[in-house]
C-alpha atoms as a PDB file:
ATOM      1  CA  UNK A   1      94.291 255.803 119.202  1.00  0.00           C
ATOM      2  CA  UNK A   2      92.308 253.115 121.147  1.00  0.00           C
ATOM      3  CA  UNK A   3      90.352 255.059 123.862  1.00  0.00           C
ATOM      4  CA  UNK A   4      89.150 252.768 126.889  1.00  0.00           C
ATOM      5  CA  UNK A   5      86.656 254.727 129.489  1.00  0.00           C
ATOM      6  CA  UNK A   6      86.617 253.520 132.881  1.00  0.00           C
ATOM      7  CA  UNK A   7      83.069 254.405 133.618  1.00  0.00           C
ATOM      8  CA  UNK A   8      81.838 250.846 134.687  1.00  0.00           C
ATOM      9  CA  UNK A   9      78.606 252.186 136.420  1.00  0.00           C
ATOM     10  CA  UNK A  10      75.612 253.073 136.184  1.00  0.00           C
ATOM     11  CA  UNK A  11      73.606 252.730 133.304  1.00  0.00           C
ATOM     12  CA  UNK A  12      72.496 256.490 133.350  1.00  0.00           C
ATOM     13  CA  UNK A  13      76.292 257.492 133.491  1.00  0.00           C
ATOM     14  CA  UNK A  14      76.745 255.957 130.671  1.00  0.00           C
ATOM     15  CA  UNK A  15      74.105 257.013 128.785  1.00  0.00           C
ATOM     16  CA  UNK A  16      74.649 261.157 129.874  1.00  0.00           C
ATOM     17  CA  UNK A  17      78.665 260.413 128.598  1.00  0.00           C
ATOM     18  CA  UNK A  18      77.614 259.148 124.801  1.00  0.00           C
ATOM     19  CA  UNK A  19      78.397 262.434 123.616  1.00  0.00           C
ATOM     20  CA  UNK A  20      81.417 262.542 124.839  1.00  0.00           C
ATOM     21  CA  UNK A  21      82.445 259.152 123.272  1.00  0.00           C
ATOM     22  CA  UNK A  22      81.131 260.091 120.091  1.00  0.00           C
ATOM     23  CA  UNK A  23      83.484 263.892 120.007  1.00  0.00           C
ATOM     24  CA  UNK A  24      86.289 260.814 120.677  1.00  0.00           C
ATOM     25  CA  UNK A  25      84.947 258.778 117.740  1.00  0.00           C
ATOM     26  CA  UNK A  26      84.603 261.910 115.531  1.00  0.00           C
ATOM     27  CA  UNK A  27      87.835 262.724 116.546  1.00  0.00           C
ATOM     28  CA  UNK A  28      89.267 259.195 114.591  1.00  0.00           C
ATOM     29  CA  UNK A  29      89.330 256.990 117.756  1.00  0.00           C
ATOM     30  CA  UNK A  30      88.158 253.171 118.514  1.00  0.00           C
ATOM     31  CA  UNK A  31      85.983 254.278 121.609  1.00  0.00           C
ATOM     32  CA  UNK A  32      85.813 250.559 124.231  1.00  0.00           C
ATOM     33  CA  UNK A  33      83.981 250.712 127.387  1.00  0.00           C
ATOM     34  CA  UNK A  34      84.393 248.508 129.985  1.00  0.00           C
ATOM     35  CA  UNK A  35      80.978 248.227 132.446  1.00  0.00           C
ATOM     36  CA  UNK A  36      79.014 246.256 134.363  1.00  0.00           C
ATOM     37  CA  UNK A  37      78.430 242.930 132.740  1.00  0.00           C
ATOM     38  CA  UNK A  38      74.528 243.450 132.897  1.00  0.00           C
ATOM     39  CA  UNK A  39      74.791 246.189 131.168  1.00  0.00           C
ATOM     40  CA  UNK A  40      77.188 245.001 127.871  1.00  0.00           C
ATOM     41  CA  UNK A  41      74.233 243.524 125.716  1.00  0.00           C
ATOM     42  CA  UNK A  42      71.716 246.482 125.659  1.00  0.00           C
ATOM     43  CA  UNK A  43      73.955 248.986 125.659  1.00  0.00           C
ATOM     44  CA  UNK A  44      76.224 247.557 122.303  1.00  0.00           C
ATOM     45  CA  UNK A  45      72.741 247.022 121.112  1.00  0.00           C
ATOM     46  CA  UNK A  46      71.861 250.778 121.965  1.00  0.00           C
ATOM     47  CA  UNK A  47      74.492 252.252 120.666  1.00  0.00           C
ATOM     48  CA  UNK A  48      76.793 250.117 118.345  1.00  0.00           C
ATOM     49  CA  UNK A  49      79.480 252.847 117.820  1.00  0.00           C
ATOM     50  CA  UNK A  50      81.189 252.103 120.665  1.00  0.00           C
ATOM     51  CA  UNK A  51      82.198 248.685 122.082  1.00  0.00           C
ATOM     52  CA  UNK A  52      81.245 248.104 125.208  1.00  0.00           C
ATOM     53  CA  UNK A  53      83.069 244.888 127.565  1.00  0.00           C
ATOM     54  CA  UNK A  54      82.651 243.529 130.453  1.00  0.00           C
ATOM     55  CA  UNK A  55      84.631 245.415 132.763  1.00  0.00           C
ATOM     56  CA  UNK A  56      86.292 242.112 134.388  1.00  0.00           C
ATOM     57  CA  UNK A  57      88.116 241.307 130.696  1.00  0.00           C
ATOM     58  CA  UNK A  58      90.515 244.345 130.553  1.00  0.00           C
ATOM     59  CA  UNK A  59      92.795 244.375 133.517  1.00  0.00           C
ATOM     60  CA  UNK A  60      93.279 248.305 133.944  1.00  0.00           C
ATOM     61  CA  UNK A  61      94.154 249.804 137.148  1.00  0.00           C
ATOM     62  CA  UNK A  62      90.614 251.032 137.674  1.00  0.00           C
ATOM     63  CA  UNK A  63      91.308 252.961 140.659  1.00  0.00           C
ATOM     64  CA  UNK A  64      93.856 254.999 139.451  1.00  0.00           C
ATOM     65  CA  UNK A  65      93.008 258.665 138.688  1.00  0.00           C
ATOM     66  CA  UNK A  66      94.821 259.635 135.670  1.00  0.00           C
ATOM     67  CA  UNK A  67      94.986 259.442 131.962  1.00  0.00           C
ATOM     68  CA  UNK A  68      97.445 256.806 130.997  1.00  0.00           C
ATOM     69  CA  UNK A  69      98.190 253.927 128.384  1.00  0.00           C
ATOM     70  CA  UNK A  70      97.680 250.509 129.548  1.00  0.00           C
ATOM     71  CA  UNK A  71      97.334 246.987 127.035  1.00  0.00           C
ATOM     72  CA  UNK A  72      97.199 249.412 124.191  1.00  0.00           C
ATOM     73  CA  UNK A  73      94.319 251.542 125.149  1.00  0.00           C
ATOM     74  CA  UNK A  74      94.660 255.229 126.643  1.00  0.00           C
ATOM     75  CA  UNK A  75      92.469 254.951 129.576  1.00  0.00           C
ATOM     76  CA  UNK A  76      90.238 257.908 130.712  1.00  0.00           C
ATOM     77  CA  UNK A  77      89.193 258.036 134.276  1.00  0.00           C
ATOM     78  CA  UNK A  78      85.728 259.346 133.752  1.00  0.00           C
ATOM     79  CA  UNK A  79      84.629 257.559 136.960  1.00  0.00           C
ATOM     80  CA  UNK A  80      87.029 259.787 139.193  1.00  0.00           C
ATOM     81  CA  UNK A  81      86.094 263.196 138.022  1.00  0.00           C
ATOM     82  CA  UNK A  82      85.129 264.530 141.210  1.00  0.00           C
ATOM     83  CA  UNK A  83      88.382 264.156 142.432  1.00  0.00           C
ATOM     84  CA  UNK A  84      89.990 264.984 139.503  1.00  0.00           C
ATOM     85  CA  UNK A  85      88.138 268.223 139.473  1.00  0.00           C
ATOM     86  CA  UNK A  86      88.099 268.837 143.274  1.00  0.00           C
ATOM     87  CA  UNK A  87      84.521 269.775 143.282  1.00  0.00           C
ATOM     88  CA  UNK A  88      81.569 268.552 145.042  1.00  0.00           C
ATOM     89  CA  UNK A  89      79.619 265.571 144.790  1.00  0.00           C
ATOM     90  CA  UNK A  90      76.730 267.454 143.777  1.00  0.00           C
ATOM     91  CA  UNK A  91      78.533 268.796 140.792  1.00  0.00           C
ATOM     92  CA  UNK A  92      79.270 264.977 139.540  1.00  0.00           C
ATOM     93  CA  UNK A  93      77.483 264.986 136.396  1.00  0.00           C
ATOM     94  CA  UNK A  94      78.768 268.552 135.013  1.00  0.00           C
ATOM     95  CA  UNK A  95      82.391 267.749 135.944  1.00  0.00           C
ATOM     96  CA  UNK A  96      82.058 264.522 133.528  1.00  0.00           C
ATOM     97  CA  UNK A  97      82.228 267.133 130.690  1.00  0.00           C
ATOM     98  CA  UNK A  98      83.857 270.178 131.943  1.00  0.00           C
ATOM     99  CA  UNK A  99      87.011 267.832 133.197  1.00  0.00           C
ATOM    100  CA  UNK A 100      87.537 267.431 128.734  1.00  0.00           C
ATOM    101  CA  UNK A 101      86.502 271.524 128.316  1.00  0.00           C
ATOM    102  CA  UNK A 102      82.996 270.280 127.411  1.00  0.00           C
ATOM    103  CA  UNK A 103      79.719 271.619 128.016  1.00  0.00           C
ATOM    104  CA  UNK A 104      77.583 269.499 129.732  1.00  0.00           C
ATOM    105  CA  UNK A 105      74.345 270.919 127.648  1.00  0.00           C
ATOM    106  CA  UNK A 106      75.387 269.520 125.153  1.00  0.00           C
ATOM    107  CA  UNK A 107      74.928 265.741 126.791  1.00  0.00           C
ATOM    108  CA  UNK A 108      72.023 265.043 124.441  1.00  0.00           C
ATOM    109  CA  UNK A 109      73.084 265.609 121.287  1.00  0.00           C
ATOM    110  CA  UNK A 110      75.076 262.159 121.297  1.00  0.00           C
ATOM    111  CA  UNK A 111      73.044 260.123 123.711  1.00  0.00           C
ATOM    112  CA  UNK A 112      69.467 259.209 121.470  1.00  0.00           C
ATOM    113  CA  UNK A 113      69.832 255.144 121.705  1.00  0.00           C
ATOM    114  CA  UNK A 114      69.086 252.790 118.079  1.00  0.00           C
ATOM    115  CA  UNK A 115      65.586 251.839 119.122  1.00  0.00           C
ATOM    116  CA  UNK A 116      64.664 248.237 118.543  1.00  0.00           C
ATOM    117  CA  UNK A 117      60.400 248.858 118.099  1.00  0.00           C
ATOM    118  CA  UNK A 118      60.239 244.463 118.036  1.00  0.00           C
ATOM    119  CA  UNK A 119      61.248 244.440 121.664  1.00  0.00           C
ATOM    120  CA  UNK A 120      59.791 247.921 122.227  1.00  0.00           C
ATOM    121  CA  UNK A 121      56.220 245.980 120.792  1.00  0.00           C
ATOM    122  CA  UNK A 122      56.856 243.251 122.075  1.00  0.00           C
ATOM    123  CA  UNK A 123      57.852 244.004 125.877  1.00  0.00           C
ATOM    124  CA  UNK A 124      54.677 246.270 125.783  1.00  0.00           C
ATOM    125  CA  UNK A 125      52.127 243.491 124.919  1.00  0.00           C
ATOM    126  CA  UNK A 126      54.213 241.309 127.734  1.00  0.00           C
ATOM    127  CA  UNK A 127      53.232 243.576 130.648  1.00  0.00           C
ATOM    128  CA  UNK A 128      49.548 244.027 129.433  1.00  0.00           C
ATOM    129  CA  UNK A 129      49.630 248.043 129.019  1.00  0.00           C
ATOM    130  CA  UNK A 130      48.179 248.049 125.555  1.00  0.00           C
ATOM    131  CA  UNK A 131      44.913 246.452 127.617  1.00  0.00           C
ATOM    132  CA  UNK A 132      44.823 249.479 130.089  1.00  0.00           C
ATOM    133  CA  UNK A 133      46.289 252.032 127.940  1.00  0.00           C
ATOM    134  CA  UNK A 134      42.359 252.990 126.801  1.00  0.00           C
ATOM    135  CA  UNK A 135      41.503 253.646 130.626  1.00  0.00           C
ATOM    136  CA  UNK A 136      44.977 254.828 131.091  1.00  0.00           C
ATOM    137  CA  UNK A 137      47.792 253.267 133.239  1.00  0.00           C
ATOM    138  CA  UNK A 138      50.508 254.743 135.390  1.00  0.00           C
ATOM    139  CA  UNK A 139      54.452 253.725 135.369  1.00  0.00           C
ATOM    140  CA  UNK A 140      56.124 253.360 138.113  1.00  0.00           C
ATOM    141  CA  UNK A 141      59.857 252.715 138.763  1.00  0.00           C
ATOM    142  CA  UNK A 142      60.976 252.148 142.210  1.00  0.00           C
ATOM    143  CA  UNK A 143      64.478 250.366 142.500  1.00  0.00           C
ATOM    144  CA  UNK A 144      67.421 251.921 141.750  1.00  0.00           C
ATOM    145  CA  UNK A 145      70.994 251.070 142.010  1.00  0.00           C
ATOM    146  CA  UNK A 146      72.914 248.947 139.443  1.00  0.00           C
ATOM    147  CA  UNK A 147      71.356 245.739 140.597  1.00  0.00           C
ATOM    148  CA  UNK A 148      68.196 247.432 140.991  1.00  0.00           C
ATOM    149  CA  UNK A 149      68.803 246.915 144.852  1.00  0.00           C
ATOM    150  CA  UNK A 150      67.541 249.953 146.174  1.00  0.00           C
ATOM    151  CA  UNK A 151      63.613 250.941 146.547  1.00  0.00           C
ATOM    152  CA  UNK A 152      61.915 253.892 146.832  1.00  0.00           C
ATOM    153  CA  UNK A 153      58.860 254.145 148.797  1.00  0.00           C
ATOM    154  CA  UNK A 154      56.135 255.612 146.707  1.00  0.00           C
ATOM    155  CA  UNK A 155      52.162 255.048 146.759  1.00  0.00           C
ATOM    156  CA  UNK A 156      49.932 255.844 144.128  1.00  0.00           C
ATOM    157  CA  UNK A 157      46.440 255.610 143.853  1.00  0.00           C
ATOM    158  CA  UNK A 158      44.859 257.483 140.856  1.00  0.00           C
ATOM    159  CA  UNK A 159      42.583 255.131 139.940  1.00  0.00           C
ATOM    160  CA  UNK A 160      44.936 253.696 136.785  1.00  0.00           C
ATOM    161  CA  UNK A 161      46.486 250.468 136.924  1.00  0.00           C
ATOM    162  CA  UNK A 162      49.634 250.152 137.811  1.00  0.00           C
ATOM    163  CA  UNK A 163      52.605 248.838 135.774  1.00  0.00           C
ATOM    164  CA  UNK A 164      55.753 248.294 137.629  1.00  0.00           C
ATOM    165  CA  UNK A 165      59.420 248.431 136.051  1.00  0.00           C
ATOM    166  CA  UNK A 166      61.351 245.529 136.879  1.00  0.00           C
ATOM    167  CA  UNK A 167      63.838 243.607 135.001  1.00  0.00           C
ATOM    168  CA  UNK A 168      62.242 240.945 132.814  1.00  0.00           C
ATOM    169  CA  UNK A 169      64.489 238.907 130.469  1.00  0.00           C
ATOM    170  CA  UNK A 170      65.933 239.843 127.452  1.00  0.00           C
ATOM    171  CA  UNK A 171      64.424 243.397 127.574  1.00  0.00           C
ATOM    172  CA  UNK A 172      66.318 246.527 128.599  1.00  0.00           C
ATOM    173  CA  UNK A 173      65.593 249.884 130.457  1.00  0.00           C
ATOM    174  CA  UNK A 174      65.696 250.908 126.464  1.00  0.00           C
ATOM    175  CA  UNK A 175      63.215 248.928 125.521  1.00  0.00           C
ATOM    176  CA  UNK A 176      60.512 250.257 127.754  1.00  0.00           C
ATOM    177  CA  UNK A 177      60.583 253.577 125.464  1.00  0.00           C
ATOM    178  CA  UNK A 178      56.941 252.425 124.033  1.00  0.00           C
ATOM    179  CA  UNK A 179      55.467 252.270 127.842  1.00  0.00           C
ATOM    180  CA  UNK A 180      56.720 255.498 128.775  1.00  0.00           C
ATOM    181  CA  UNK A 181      55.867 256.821 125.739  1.00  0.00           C
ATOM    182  CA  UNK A 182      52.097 255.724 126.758  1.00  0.00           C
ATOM    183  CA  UNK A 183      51.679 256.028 130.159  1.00  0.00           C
ATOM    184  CA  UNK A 184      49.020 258.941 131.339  1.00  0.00           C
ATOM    185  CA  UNK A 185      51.413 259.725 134.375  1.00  0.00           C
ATOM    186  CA  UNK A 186      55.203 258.213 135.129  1.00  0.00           C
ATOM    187  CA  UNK A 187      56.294 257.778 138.838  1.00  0.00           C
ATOM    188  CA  UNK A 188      59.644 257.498 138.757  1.00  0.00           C
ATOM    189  CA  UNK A 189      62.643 257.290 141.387  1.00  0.00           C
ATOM    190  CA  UNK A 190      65.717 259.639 140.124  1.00  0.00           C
ATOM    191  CA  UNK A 191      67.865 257.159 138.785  1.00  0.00           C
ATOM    192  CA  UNK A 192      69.011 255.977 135.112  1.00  0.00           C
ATOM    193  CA  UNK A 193      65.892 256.590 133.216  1.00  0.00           C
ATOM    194  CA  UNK A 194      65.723 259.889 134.087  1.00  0.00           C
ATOM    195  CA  UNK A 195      68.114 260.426 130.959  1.00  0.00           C
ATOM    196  CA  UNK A 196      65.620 258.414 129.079  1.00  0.00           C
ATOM    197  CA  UNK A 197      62.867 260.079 130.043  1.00  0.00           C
ATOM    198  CA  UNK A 198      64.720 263.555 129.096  1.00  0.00           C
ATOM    199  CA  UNK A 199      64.899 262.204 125.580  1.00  0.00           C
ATOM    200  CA  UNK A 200      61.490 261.189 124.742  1.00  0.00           C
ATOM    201  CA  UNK A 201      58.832 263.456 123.755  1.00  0.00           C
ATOM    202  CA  UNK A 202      56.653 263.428 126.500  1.00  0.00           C
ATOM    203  CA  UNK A 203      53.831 265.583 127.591  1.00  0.00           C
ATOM    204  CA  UNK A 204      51.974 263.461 130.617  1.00  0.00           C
ATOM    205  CA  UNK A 205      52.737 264.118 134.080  1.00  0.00           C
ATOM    206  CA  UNK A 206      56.153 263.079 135.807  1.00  0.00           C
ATOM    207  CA  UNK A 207      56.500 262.793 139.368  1.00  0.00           C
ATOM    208  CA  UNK A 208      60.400 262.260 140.683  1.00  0.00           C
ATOM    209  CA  UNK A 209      60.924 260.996 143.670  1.00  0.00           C
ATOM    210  CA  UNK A 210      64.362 261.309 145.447  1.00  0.00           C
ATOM    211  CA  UNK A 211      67.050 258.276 146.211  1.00  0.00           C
ATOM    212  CA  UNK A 212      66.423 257.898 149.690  1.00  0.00           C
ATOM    213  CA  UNK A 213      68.542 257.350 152.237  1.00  0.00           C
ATOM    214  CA  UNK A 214      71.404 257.455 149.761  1.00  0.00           C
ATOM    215  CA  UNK A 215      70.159 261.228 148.700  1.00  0.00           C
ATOM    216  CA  UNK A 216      68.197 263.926 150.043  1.00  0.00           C
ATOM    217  CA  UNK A 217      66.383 266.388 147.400  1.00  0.00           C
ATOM    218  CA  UNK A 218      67.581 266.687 143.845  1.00  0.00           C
ATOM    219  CA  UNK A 219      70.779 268.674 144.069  1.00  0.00           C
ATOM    220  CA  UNK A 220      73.076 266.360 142.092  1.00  0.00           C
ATOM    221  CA  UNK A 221      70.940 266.209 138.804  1.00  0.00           C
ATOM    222  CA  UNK A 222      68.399 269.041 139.066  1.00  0.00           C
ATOM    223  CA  UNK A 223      70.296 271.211 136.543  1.00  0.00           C
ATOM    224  CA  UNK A 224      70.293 268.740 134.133  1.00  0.00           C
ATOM    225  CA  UNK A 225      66.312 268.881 134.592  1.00  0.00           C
ATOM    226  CA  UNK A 226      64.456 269.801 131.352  1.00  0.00           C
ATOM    227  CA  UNK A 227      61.191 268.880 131.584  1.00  0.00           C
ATOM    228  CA  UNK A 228      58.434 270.192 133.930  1.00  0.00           C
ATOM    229  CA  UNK A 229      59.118 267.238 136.649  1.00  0.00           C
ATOM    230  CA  UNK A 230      56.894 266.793 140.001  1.00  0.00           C
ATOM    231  CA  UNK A 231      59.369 266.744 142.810  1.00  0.00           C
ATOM    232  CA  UNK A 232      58.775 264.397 145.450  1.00  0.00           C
ATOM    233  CA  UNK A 233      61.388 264.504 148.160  1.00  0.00           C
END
């Protein structure tokens, strides 16, 4: 059976729901995945088990709410689990798994992304942190949003240098694994790389601030929290 997941956003959704696709794969299925466009090359490129589309080149219903066949595929409706589930918004995340008698805990075991060290290497010399990483440097995210259209207001002044994340070419969120990796402290909104940052071995300080005015506090992803984070809200 052809599975298609309608799941088109964002890029941490789709990363927290790789375990899930790859029970389906296990399970003798050809996993597709039709997202956001920006999102198609780095995440085939992350994880080349499933094929990933640009959303726009399968004509689905993507509003409806149930499982069905359509062109050949049997569509899931990941994206509509809330209502599916009739639970709160807060419990989005869990209800991705529970709605397929899954346990969200388990959310990691699938979701470890190929790492490409060239672009890793290469996107770290770019933005000059192997020059402060001696002295130490901070990283700070602020934008969130699947354009990156949102900001977070955050000021830090430790004394480290400050490296921004922004979108820069042909790199991904992925490849900024090396940077994190490196950094003495991460500032962070809550927003997709908070599943990367639950993946990597880290030990520095992590301070996450909340998605403001969108969100207030933590409540939709705190229980997915592993790590010792620095709550700014």
């Amino acid at each position: 059976m052809n599975i298609f997941i309608n799941q088109p956003w964002g890029l941490g959704d789709i990363i927290y729901c790789q375990t899930l696709a790859n029970d389906w794969i296990a399970e003798g299925h050809k996993v597709t995945w039709g997202i956001f466009p920006q999102f198609v090359e780095q995440c085939n490129r992350a994880y080349p088990n499933v094929a990933f589309v640009d959303w726009r080149s399968v004509k689905i219903d993507y509003d409806r709410m149930d499982e069905h066949d359509s062109f050949g595929y049997r569509v899931v409706p990941l994206r509509h689990n809330v209502e599916i589930m009739n639970v709160p918004y807060s419990e989005c995340m869990r209800s991705k798994y529970t709605m397929f008698n899954h346990d969200f805990n388990r959310w990691k075991e699938g979701a470890m992304w190929v790492r490409d060290e060239r672009k890793e290497r290469d996107l770290y010399l770019l933005t000059d942190a192997f020059i402060h990483k001696g002295k130490g440097y901070n990283l700070i995210n602020e934008t969130f949003g699947s354009q990156s259209q949102l900001k977070a207001n955050m000021y830090v002044n430790n004394g480290c240098h400050n490296i921004y994340m922004s979108t820069i070419g042909k790199y991904s969120l992925f490849d900024w694994a090396l940077i994190i990796e490196n950094a003495s402290e991460i500032h962070t909104v809550s927003s997709s790389i908070l599943y990367i940052l639950e993946m990597l071995d880290l030990k520095q300080p992590i301070h996450l601030y909340d998605r403001k005015p969108i969100e207030k506090g933590f409540a939709n992803v705190d229980y997915l929290f592993t790590k010792p984070y620095i709550l700014h809200s």
